[in-house]
PDB file of N, CA and C in Angstrom:
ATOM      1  N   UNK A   1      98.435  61.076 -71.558  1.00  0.00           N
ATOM      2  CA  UNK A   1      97.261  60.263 -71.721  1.00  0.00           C
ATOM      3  C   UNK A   1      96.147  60.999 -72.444  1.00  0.00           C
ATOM      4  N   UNK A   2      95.951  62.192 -72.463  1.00  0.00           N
ATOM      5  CA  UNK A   2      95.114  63.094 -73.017  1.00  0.00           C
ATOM      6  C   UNK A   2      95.145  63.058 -74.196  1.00  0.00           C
ATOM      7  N   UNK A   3      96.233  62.958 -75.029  1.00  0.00           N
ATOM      8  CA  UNK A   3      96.648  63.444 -76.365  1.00  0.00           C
ATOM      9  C   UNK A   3      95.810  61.695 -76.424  1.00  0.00           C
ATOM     10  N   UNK A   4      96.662  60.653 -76.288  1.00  0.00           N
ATOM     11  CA  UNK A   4      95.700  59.225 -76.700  1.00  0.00           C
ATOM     12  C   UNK A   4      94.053  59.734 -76.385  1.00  0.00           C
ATOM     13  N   UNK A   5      93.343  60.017 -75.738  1.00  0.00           N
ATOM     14  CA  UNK A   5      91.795  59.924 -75.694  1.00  0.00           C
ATOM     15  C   UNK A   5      91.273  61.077 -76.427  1.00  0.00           C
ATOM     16  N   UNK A   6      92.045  61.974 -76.852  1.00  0.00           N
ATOM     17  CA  UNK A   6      91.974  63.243 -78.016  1.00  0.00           C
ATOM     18  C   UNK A   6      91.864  62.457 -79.234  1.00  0.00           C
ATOM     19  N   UNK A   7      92.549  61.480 -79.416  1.00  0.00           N
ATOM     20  CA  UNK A   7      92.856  60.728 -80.668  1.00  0.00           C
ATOM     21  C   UNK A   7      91.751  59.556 -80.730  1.00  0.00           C
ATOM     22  N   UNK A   8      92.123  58.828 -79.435  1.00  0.00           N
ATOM     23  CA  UNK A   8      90.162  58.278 -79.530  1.00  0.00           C
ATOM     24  C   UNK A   8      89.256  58.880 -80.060  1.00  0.00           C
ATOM     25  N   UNK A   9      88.552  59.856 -79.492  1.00  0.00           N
ATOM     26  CA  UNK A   9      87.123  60.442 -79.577  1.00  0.00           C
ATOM     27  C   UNK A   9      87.321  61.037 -81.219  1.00  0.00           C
ATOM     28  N   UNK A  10      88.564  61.244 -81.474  1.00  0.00           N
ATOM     29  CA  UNK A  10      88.553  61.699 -82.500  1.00  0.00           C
ATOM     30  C   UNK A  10      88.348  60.816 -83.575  1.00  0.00           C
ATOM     31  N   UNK A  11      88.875  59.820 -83.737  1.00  0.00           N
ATOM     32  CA  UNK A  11      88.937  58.307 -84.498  1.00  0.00           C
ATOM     33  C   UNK A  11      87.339  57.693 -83.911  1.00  0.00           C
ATOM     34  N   UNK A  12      86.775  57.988 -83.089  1.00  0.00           N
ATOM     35  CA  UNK A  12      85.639  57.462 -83.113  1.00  0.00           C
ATOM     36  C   UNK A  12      84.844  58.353 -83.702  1.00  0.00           C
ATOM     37  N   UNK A  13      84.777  59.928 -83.549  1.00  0.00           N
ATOM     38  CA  UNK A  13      84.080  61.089 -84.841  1.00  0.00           C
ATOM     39  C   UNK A  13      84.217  60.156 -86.216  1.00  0.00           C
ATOM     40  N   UNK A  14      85.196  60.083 -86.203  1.00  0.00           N
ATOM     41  CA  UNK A  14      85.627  59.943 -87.781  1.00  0.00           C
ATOM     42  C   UNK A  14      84.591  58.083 -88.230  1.00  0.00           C
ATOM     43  N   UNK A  15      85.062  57.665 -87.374  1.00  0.00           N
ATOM     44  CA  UNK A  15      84.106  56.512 -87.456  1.00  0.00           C
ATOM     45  C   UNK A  15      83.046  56.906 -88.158  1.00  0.00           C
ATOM     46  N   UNK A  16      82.203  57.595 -86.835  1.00  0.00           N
ATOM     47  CA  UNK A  16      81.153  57.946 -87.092  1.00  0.00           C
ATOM     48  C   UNK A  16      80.545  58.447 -88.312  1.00  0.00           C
ATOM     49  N   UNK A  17      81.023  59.322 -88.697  1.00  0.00           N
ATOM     50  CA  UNK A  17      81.195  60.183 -90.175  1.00  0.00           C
ATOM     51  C   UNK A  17      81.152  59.252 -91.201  1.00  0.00           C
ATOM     52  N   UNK A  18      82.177  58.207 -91.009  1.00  0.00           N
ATOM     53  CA  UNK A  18      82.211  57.262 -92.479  1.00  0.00           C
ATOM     54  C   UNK A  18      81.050  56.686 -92.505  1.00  0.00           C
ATOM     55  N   UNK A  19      80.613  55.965 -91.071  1.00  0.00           N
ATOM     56  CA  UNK A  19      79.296  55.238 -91.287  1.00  0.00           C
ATOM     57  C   UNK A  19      78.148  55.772 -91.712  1.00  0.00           C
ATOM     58  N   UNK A  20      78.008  57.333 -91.532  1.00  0.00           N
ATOM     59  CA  UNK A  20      76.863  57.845 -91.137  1.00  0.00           C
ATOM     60  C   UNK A  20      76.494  58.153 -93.044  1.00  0.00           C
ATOM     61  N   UNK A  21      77.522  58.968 -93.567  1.00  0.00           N
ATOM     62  CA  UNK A  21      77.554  59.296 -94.767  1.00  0.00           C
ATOM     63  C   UNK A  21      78.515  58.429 -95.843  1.00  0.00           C
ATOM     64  N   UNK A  22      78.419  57.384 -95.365  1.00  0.00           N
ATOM     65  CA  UNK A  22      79.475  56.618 -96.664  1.00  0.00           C
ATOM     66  C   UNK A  22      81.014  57.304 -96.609  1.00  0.00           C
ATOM     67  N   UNK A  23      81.707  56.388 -96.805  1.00  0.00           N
ATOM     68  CA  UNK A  23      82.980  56.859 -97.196  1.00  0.00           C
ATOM     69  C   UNK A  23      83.670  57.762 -98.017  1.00  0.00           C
ATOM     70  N   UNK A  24      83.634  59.166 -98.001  1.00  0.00           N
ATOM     71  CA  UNK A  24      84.407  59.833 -99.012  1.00  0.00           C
ATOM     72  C   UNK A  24      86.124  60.132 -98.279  1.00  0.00           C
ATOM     73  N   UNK A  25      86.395  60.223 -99.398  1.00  0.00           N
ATOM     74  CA  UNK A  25      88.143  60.444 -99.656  1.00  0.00           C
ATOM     75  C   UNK A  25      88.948  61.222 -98.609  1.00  0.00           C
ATOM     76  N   UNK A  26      88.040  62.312 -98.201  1.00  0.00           N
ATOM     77  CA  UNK A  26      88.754  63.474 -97.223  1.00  0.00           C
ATOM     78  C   UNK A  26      88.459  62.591 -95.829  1.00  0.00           C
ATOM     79  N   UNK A  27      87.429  61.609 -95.390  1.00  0.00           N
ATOM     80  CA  UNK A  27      87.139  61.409 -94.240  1.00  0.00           C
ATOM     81  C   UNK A  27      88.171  60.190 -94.082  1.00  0.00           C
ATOM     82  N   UNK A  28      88.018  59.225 -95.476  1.00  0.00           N
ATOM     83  CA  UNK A  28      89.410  57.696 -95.154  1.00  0.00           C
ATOM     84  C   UNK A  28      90.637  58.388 -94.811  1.00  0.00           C
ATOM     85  N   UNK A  29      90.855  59.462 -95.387  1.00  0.00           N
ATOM     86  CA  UNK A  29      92.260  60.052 -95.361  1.00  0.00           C
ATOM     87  C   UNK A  29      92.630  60.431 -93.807  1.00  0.00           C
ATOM     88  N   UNK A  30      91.562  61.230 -93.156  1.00  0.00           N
ATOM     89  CA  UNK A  30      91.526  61.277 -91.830  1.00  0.00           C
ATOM     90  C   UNK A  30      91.565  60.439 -91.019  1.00  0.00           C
ATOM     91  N   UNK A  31      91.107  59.325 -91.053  1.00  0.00           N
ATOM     92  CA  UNK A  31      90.582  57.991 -90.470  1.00  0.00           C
ATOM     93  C   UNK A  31      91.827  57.255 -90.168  1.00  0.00           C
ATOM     94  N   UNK A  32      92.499  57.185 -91.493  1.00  0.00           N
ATOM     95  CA  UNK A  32      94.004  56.776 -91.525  1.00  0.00           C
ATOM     96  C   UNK A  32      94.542  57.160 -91.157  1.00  0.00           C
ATOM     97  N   UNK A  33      94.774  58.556 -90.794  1.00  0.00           N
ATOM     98  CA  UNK A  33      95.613  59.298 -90.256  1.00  0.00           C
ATOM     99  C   UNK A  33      95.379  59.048 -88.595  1.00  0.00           C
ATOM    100  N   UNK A  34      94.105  59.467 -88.287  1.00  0.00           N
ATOM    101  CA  UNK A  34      94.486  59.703 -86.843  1.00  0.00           C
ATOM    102  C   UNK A  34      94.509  57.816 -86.009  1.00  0.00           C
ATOM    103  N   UNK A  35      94.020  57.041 -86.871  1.00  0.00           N
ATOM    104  CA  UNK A  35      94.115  55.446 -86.444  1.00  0.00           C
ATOM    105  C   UNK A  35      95.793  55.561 -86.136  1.00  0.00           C
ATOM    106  N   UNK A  36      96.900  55.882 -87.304  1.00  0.00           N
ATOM    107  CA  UNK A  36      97.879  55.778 -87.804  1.00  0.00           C
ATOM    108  C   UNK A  36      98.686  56.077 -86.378  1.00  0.00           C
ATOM    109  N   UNK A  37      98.618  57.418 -86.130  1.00  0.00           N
ATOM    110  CA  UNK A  37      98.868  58.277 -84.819  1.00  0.00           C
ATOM    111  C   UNK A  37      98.442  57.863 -83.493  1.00  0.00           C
ATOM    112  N   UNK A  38      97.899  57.230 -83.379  1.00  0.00           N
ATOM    113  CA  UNK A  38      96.995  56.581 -82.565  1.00  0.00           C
ATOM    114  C   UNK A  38      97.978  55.144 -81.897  1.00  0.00           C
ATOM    115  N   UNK A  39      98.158  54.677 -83.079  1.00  0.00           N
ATOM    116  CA  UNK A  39      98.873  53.159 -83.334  1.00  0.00           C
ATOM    117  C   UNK A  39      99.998  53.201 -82.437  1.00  0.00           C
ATOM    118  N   UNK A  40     101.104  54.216 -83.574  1.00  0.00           N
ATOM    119  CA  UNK A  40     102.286  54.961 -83.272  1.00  0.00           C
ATOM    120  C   UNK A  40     102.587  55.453 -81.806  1.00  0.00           C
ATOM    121  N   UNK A  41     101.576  56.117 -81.352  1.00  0.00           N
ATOM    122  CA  UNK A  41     101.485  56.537 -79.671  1.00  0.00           C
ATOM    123  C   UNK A  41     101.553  55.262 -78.879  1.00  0.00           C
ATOM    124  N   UNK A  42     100.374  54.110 -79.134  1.00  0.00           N
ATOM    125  CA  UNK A  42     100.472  53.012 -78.193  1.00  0.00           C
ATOM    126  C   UNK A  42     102.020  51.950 -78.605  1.00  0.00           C
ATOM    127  N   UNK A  43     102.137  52.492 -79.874  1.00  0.00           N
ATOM    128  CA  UNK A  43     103.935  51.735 -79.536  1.00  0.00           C
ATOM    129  C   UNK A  43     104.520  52.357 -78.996  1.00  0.00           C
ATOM    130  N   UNK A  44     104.860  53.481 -78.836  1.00  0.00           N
ATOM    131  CA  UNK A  44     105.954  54.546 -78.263  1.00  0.00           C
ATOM    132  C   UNK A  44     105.667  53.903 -76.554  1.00  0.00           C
ATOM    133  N   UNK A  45     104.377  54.032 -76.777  1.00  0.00           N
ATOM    134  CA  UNK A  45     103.834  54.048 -75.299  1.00  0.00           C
ATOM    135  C   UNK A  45     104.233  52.752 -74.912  1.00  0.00           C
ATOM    136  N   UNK A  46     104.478  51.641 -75.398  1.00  0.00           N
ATOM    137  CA  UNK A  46     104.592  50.051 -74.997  1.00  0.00           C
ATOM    138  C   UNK A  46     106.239  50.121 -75.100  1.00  0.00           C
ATOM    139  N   UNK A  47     106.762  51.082 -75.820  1.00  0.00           N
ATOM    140  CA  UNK A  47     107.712  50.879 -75.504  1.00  0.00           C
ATOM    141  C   UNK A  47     109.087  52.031 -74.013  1.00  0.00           C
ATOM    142  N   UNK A  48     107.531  52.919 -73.505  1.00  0.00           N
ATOM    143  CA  UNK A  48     108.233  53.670 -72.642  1.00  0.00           C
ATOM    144  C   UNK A  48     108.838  54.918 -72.871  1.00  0.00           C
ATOM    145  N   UNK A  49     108.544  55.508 -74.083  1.00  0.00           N
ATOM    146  CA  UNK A  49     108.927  56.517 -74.892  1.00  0.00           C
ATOM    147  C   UNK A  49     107.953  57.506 -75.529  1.00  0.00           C
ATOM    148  N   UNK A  50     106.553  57.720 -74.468  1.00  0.00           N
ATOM    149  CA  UNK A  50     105.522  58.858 -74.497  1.00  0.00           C
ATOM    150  C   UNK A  50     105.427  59.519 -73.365  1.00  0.00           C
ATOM    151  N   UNK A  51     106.474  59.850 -72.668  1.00  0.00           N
ATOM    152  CA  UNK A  51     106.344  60.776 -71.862  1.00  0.00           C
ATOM    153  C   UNK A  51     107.460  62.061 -71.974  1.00  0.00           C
ATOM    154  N   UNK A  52     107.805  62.800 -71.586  1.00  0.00           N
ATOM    155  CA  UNK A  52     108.679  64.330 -72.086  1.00  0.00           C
ATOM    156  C   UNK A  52     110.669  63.950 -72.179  1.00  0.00           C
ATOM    157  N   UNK A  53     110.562  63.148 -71.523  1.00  0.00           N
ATOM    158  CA  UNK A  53     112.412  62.631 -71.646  1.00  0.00           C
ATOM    159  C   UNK A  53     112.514  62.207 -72.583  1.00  0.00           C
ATOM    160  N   UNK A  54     111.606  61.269 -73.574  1.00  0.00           N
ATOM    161  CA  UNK A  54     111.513  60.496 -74.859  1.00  0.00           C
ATOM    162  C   UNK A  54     112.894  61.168 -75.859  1.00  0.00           C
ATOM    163  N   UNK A  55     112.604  62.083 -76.081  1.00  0.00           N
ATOM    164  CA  UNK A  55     113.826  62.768 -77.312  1.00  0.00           C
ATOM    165  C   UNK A  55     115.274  62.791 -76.314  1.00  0.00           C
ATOM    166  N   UNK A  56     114.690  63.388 -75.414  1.00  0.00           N
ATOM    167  CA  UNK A  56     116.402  63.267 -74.711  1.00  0.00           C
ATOM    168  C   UNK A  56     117.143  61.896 -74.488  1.00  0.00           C
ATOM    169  N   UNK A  57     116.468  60.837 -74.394  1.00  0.00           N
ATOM    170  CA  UNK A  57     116.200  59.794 -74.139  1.00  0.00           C
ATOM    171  C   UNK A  57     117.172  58.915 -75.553  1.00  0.00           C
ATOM    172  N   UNK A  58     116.161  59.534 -76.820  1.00  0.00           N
ATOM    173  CA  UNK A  58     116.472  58.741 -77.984  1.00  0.00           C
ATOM    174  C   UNK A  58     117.760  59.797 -78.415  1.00  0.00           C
ATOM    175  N   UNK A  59     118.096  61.013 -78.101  1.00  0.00           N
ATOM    176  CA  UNK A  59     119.160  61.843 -78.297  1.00  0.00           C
ATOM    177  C   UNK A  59     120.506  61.338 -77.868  1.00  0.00           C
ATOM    178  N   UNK A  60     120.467  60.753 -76.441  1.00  0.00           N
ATOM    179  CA  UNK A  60     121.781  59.594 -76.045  1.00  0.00           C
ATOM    180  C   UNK A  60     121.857  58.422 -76.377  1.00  0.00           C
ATOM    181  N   UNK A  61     121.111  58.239 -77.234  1.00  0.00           N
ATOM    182  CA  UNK A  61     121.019  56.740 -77.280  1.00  0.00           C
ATOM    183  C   UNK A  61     122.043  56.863 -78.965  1.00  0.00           C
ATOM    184  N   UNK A  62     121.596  57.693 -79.570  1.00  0.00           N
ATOM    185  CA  UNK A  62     122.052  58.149 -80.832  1.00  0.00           C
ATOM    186  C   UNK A  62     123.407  58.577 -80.345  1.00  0.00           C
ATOM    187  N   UNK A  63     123.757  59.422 -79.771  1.00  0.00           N
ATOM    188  CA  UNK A  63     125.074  59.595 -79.388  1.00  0.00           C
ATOM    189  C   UNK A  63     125.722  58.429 -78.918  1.00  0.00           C
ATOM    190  N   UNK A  64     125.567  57.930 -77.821  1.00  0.00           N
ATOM    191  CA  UNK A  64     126.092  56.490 -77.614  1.00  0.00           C
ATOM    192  C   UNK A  64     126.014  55.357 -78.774  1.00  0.00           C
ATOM    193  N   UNK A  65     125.420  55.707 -79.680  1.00  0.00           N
ATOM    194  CA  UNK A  65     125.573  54.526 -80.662  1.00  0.00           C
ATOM    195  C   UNK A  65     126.810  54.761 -81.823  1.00  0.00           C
ATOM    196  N   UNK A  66     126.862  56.268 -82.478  1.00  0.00           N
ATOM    197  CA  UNK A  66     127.768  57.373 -82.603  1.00  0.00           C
ATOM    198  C   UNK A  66     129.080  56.917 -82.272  1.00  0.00           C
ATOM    199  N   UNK A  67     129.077  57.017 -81.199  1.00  0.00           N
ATOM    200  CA  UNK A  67     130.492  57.064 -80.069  1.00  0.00           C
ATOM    201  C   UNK A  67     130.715  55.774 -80.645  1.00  0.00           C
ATOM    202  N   UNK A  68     130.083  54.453 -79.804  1.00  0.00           N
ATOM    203  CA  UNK A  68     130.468  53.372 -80.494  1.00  0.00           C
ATOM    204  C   UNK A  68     130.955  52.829 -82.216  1.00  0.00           C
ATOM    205  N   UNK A  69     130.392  53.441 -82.810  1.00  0.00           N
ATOM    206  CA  UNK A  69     130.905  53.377 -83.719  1.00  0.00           C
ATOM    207  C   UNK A  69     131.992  53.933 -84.535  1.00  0.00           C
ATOM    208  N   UNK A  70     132.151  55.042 -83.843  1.00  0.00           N
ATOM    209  CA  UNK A  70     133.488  55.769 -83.981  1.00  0.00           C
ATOM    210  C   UNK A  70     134.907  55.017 -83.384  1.00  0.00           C
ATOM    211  N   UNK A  71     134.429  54.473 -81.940  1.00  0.00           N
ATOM    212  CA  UNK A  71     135.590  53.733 -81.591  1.00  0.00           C
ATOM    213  C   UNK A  71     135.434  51.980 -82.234  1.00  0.00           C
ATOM    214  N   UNK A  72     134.433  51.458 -83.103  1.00  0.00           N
ATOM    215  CA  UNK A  72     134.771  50.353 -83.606  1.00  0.00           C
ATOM    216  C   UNK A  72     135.233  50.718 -85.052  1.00  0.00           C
ATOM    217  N   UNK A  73     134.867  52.054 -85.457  1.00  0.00           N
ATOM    218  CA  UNK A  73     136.298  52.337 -86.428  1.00  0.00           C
ATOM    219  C   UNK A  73     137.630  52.732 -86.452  1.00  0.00           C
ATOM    220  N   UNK A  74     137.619  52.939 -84.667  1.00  0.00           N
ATOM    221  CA  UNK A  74     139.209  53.562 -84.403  1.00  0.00           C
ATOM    222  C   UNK A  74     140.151  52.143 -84.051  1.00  0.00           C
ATOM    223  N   UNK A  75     139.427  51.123 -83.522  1.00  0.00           N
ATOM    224  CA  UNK A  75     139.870  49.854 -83.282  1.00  0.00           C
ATOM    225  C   UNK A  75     140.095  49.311 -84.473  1.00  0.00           C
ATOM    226  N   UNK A  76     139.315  49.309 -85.716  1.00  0.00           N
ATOM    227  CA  UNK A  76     139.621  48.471 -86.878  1.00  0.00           C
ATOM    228  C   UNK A  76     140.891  49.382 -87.187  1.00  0.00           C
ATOM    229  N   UNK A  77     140.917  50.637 -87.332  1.00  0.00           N
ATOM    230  CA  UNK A  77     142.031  50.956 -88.067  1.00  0.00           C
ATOM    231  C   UNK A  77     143.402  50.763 -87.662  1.00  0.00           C
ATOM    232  N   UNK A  78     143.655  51.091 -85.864  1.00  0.00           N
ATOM    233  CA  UNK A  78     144.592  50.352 -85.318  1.00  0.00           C
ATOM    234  C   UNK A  78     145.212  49.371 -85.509  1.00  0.00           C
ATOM    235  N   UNK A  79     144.080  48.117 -85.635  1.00  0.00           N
ATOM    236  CA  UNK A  79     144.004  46.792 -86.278  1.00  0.00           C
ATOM    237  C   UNK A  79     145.027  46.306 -87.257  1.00  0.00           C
ATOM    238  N   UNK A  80     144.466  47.840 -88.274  1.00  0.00           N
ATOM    239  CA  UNK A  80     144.680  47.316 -89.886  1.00  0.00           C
ATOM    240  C   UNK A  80     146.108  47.957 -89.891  1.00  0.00           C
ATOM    241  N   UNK A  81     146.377  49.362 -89.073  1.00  0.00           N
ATOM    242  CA  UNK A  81     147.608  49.883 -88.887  1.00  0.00           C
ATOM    243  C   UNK A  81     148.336  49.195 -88.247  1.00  0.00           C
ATOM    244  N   UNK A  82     148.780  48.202 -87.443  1.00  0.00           N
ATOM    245  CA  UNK A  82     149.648  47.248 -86.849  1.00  0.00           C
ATOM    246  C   UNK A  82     149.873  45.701 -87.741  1.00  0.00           C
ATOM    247  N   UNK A  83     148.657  45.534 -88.653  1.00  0.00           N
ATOM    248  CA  UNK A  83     149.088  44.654 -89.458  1.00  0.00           C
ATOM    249  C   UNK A  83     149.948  45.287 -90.951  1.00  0.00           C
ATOM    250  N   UNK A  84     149.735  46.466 -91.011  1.00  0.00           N
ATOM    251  CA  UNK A  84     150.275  46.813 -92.347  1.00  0.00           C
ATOM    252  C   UNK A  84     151.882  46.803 -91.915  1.00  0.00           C
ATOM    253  N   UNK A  85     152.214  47.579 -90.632  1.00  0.00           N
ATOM    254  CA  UNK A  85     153.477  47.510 -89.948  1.00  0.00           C
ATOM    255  C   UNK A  85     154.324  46.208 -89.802  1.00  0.00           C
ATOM    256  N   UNK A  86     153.509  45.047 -89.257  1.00  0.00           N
ATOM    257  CA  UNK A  86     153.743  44.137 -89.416  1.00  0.00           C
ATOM    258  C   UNK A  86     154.038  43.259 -90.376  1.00  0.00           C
ATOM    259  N   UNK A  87     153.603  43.238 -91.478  1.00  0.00           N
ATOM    260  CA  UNK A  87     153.864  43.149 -92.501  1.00  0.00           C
ATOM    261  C   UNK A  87     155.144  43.721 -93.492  1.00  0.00           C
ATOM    262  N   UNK A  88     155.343  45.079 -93.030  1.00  0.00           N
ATOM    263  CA  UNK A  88     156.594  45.347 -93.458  1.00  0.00           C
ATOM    264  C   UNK A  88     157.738  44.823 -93.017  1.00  0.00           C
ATOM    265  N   UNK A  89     157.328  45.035 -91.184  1.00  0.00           N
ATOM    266  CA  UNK A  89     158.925  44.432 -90.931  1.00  0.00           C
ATOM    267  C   UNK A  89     159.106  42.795 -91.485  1.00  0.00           C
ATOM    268  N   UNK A  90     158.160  42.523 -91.409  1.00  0.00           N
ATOM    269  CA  UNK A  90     158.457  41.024 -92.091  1.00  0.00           C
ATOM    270  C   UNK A  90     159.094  40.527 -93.396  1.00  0.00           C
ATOM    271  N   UNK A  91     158.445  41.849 -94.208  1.00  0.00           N
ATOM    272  CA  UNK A  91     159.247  41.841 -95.631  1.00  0.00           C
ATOM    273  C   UNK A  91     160.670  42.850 -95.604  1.00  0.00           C
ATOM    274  N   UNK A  92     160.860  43.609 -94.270  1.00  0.00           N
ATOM    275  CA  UNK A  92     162.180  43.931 -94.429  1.00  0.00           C
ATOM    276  C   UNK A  92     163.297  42.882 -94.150  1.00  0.00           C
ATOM    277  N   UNK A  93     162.707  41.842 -92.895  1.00  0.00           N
ATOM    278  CA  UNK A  93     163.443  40.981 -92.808  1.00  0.00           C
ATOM    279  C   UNK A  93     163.824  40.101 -93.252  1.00  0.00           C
ATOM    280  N   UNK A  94     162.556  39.793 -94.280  1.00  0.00           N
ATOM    281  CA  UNK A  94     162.808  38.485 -95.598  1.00  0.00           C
ATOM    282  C   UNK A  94     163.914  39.264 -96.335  1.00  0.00           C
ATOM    283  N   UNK A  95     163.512  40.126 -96.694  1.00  0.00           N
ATOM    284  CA  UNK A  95     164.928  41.063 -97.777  1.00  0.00           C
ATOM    285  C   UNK A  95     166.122  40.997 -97.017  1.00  0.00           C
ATOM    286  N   UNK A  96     166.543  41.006 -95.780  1.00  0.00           N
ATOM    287  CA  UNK A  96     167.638  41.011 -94.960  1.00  0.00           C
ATOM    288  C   UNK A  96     167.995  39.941 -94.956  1.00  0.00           C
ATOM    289  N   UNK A  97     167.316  38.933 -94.692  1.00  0.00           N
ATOM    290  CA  UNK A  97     167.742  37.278 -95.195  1.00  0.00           C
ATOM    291  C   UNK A  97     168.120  37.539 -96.319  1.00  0.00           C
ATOM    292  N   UNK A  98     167.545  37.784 -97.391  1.00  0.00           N
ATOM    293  CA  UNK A  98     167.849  37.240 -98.694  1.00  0.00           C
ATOM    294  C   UNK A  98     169.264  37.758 -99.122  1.00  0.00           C
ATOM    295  N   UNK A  99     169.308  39.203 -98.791  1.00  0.00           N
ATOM    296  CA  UNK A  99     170.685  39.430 -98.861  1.00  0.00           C
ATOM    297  C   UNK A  99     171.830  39.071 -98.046  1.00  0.00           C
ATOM    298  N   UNK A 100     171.473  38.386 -97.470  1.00  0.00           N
ATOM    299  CA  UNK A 100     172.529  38.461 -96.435  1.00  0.00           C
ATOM    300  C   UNK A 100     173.100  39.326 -95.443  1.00  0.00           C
ATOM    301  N   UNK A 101     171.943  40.056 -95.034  1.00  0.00           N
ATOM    302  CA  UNK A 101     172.293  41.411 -94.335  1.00  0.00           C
ATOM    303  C   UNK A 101     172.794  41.057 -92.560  1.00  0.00           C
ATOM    304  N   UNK A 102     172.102  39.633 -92.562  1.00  0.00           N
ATOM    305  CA  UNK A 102     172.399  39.318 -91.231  1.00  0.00           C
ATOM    306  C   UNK A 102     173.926  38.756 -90.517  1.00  0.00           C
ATOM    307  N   UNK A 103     174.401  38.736 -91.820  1.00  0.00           N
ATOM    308  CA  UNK A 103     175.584  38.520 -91.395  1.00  0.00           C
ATOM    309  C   UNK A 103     176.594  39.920 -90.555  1.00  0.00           C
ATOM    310  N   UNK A 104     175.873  41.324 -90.738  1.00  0.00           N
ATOM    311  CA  UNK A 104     176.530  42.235 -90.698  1.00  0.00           C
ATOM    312  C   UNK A 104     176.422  42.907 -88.855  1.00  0.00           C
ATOM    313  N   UNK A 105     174.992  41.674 -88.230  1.00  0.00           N
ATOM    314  CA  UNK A 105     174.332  41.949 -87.118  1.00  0.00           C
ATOM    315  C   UNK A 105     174.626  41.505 -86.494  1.00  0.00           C
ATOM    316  N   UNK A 106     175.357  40.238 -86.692  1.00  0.00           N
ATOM    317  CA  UNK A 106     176.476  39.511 -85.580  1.00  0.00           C
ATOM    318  C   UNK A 106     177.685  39.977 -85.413  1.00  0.00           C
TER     319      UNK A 106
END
C-alpha cells in the first residue's frame, strides 16, 4: 500500500509543478509516468496480483499454460499419427482387394 501513496503524493508533486510553472517536457514526461505506474498498480491490485506471491503466482500459471499446450500438441499428433496409420491400412487393403490377395486368406 505504501508504494501506491508514494506514487500518489508523488503524482500530486508533479501536479503541482505543472500547474505552478506551466508545463515543460521533463515534468509531462514524469506526470505520465508515475500516473502510468500508478494505473498499472491499481489493475494488478483489482486484479489480486500486488502483493509478494504475484510472480510466483504468474510463474505457474505460465507453466501450466506451457504444459497444456504441450499436451494439446501431443494429442493432435497422436491424432494425426493414428489417422495416417489408418489410412494406410486402408490403402493396403484396397490394394489386397484389388489384387486379389484375399483369396490367399481363406
Amino acid at each position: 500500500m505504501s508504494a501506491s501513496m508514494d506514487s500518489g503524493a508523488m503524482l500530486a508533486t508533479l501536479m503541482a509543478q505543472a500547474e505552478g510553472r506551466g508545463v515543460d517536457l521533463i515534468t509531462l514526461r514524469a506526470l505520465v509516468e508515475e500516473s502510468s505506474q500508478a494505473g498499472a498498480r491499481r489493475a494488478l491490485a483489482s486484479l489480486g496480483l500486488d502483493d509478494e506471491r504475484a510472480r510466483r503466482d504468474m510463474d505457474e500459471l505460465r507453466e501450466l499454460l506451457s504444459a497444456w499446450r504441450d499436451a494439446k500438441r501431443s494429442a493432435w499428433r497422436a491424432v494425426v499419427t493414428w489417422a495416417v496409420r489408418l489410412g494406410l491400412a486402408m490403402l493396403l487393403i484396397g490394394i489386397a482387394v484389388k489384387l486379389r490377395l484375399t483369396d490367399l486368406v481363406q
